[in-house]
C-alpha atoms as a PDB file:
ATOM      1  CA  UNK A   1       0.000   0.000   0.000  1.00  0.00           C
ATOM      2  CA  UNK A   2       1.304   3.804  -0.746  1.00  0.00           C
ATOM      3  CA  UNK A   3       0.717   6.311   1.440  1.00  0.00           C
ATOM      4  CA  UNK A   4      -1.383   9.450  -0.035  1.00  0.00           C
ATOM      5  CA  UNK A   5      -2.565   6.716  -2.958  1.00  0.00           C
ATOM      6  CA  UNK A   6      -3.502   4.024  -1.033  1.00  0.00           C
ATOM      7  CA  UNK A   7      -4.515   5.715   2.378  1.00  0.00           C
ATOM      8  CA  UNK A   8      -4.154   9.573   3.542  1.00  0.00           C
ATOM      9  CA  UNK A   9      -1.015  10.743   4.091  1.00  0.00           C
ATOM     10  CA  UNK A  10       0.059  13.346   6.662  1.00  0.00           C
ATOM     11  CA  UNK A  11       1.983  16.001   5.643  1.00  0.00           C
ATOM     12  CA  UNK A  12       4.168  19.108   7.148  1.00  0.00           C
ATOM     13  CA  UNK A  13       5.162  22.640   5.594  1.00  0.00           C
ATOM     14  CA  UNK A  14       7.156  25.566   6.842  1.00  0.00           C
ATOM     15  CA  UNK A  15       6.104  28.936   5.489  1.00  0.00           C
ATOM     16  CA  UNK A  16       9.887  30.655   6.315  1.00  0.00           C
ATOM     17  CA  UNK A  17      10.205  34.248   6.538  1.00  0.00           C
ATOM     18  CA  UNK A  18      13.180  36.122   6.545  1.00  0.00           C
ATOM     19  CA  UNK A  19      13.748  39.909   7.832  1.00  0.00           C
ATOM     20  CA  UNK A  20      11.890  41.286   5.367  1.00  0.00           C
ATOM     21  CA  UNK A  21       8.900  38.967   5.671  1.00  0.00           C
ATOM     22  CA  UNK A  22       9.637  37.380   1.960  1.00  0.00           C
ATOM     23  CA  UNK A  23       8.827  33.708   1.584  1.00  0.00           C
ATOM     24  CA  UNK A  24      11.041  30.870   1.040  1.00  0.00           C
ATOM     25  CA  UNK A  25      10.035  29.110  -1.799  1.00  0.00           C
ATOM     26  CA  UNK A  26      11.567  26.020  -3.641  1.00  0.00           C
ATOM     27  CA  UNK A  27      10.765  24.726  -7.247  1.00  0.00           C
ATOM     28  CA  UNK A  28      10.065  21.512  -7.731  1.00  0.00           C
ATOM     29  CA  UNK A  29      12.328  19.290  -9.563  1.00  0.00           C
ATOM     30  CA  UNK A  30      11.270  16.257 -11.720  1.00  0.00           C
ATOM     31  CA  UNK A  31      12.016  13.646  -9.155  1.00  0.00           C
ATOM     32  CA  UNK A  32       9.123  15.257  -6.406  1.00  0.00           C
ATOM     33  CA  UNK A  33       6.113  13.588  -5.803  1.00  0.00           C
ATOM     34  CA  UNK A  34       3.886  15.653  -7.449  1.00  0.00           C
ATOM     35  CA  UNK A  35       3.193  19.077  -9.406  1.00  0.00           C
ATOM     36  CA  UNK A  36       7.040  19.267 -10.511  1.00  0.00           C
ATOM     37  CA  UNK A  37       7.859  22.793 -12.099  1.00  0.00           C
ATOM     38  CA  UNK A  38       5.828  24.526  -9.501  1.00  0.00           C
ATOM     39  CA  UNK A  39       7.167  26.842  -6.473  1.00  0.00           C
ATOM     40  CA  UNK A  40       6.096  25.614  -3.061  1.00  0.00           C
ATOM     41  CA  UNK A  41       7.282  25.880   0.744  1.00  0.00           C
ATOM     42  CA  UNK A  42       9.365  23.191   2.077  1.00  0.00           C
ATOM     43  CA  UNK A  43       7.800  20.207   3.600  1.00  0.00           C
ATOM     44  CA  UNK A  44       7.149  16.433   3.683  1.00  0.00           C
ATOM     45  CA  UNK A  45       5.491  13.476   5.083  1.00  0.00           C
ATOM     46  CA  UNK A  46       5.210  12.729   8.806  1.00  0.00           C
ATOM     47  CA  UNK A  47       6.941   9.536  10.213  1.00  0.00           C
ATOM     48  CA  UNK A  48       4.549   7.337  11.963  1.00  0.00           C
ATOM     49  CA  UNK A  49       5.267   7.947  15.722  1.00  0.00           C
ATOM     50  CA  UNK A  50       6.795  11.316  15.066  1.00  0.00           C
ATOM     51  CA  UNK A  51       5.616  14.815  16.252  1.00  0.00           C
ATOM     52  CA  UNK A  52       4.578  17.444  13.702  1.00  0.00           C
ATOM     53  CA  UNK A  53       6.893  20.600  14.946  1.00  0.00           C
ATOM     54  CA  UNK A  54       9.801  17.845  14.768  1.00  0.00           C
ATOM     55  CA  UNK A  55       8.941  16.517  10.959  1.00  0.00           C
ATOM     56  CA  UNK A  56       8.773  19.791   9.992  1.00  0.00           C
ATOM     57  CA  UNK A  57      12.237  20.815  11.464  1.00  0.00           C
ATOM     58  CA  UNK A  58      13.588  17.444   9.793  1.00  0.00           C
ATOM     59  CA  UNK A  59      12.045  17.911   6.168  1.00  0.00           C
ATOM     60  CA  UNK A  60      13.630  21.182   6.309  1.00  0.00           C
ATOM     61  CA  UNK A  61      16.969  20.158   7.548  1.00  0.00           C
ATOM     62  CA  UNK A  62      16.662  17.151   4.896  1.00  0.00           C
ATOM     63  CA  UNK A  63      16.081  19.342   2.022  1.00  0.00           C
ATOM     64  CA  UNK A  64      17.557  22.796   2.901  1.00  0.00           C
ATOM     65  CA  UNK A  65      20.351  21.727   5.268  1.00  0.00           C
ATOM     66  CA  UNK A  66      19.296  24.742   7.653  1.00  0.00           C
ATOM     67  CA  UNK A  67      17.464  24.598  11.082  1.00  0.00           C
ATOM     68  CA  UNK A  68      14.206  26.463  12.242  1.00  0.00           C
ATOM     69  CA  UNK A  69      12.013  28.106  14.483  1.00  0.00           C
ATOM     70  CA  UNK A  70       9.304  27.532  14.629  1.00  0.00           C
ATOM     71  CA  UNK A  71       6.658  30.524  15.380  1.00  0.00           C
ATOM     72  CA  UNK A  72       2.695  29.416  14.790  1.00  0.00           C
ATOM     73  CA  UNK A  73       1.136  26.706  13.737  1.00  0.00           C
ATOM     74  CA  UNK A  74      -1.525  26.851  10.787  1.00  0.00           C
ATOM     75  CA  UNK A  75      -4.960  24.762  10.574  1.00  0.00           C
ATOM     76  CA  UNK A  76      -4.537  21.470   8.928  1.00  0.00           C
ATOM     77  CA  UNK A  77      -5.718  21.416   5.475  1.00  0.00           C
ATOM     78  CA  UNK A  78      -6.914  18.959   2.868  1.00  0.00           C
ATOM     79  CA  UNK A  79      -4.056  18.658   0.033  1.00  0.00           C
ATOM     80  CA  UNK A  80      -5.993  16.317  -2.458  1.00  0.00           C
ATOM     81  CA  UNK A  81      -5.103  15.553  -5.568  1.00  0.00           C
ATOM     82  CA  UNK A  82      -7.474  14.159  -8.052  1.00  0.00           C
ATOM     83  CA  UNK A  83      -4.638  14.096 -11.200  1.00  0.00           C
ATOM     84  CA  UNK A  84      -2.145  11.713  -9.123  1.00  0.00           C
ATOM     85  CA  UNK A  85      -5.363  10.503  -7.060  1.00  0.00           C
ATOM     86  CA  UNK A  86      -3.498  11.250  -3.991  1.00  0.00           C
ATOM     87  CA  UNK A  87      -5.060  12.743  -0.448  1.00  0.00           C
ATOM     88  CA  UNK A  88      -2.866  14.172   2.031  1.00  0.00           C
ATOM     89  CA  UNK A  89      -4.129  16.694   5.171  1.00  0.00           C
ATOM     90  CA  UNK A  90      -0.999  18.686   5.607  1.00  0.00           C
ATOM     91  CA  UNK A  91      -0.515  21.106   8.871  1.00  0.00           C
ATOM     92  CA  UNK A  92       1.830  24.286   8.042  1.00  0.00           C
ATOM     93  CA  UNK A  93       4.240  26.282  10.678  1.00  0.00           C
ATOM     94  CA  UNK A  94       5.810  30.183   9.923  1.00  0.00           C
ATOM     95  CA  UNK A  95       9.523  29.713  10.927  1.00  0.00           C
ATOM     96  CA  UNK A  96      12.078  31.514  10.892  1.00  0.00           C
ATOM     97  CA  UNK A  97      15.971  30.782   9.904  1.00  0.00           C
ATOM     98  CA  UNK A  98      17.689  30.225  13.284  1.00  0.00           C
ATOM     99  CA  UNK A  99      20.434  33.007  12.789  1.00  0.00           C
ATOM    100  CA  UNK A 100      23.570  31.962  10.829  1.00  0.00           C
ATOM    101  CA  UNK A 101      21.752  29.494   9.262  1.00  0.00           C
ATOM    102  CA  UNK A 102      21.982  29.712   4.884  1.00  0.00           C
ATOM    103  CA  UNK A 103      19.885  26.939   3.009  1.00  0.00           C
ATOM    104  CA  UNK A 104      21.623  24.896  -0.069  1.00  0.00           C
ATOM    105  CA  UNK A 105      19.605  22.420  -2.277  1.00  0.00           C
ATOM    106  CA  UNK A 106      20.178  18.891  -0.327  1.00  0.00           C
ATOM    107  CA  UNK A 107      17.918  17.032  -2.573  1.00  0.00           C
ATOM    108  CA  UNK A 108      18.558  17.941  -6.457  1.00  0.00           C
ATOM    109  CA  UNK A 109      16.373  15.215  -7.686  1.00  0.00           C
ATOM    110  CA  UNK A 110      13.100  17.199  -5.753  1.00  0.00           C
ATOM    111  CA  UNK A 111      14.390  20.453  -5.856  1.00  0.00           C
ATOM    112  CA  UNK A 112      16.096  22.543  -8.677  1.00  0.00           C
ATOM    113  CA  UNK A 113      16.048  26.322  -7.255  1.00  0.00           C
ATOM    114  CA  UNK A 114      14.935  27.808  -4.644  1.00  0.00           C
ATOM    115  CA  UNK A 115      14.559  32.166  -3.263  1.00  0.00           C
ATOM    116  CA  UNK A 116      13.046  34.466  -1.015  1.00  0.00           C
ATOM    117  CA  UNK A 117       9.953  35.950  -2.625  1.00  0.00           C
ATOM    118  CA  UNK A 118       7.890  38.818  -1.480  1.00  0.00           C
ATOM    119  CA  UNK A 119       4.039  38.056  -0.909  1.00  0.00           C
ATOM    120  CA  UNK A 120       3.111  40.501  -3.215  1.00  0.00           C
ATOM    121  CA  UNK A 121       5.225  38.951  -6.621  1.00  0.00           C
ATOM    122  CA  UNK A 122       5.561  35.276  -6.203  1.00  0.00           C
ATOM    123  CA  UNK A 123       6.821  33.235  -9.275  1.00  0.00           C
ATOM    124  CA  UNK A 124       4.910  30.889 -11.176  1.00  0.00           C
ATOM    125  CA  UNK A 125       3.214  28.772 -11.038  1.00  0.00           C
ATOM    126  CA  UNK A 126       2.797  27.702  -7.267  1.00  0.00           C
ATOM    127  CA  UNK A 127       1.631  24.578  -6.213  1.00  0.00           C
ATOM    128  CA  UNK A 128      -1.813  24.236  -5.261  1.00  0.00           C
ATOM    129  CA  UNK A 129      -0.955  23.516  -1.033  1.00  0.00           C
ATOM    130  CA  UNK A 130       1.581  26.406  -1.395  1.00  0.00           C
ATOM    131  CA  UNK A 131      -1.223  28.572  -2.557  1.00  0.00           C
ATOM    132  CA  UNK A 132      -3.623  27.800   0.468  1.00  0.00           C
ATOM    133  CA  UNK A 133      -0.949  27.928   2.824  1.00  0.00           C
ATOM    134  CA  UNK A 134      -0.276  31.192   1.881  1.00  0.00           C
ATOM    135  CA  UNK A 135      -3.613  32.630   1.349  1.00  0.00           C
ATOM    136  CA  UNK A 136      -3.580  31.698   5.105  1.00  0.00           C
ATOM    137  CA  UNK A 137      -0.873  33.425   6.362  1.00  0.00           C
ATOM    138  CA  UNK A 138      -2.058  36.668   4.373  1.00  0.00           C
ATOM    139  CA  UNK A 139      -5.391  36.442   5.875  1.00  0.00           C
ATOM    140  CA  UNK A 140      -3.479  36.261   9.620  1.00  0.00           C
ATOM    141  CA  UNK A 141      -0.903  38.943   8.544  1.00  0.00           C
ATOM    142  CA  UNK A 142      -3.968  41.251   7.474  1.00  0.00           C
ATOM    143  CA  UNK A 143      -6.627  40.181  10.227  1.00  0.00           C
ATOM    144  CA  UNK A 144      -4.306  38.917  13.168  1.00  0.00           C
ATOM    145  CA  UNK A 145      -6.398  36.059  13.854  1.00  0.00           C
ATOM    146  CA  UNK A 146      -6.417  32.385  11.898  1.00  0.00           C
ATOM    147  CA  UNK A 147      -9.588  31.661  10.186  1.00  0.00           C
ATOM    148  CA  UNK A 148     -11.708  28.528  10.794  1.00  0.00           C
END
């Protein structure tokens, strides 16, 4: 059986700011999952047994070779996707870089560039969880409060 096909997967995400409040954004190589050639935030599958702030800070690690911190947790989200037929409900954490901390591409097979990105002129296309996530953390950044 194959997790996300098979059964639902559980997922992680980090939206990372830096100083400026851009967003960290990666694009997707050929050898990810799904929706390759899109921008998204880092992130991955949860480890049966293993907490959610510590698979994000691993996925992260694993692909960017920097540490976070984290800063607030998002509501969990349906990711599904009819074109692979693949379900995942995916929580999302803002982070920060912990200082002196400078991401490189650990995983070139999922991940061919990455930048910082202002909300306001984001590349294209984004990935459809990356676009959610986001919309989120707009809507707290402009109301102060998560919505239900």
């Amino acid at each position: 059986m194959k997790i996300g096909s098979d059964y639902i997967g559980v997922g992680v995400a980090a939206i990372i700011l830096n100083s400026q409040n851009h967003i960290f954004l990666s694009h997707r190589g050929h050898g990810a999952r799904h929706e390759t050639d899109c921008w998204e935030i880092p992130g991955g599958e949860v480890e049966l047994h293993e907490p959610l702030n510590e698979a994000v800070r691993r996925e992260v690690k694993e692909e960017f070779g920097v540490e976070i911190e984290l800063l607030q947790q998002l509501p969990a989200v349906d990711h599904i996707h009819p074109q692979t037929h693949q379900h995942w409900v995916s929580t999302t954490f803002l982070a920060r870089l912990k200082p002196g901390q400078t991401p490189s591409i650990q995983e070139p097979q999922k991940c061919s560039d990455f930048g910082w990105f202002s909300p306001s002129d984001l590349p294209a296309p984004i990935s459809q969880i990356t676009r959610s996530d986001i919309a989120c953390y707009l809507h707290i950044v402009t109301t102060g409060a998560l919505h239900a």
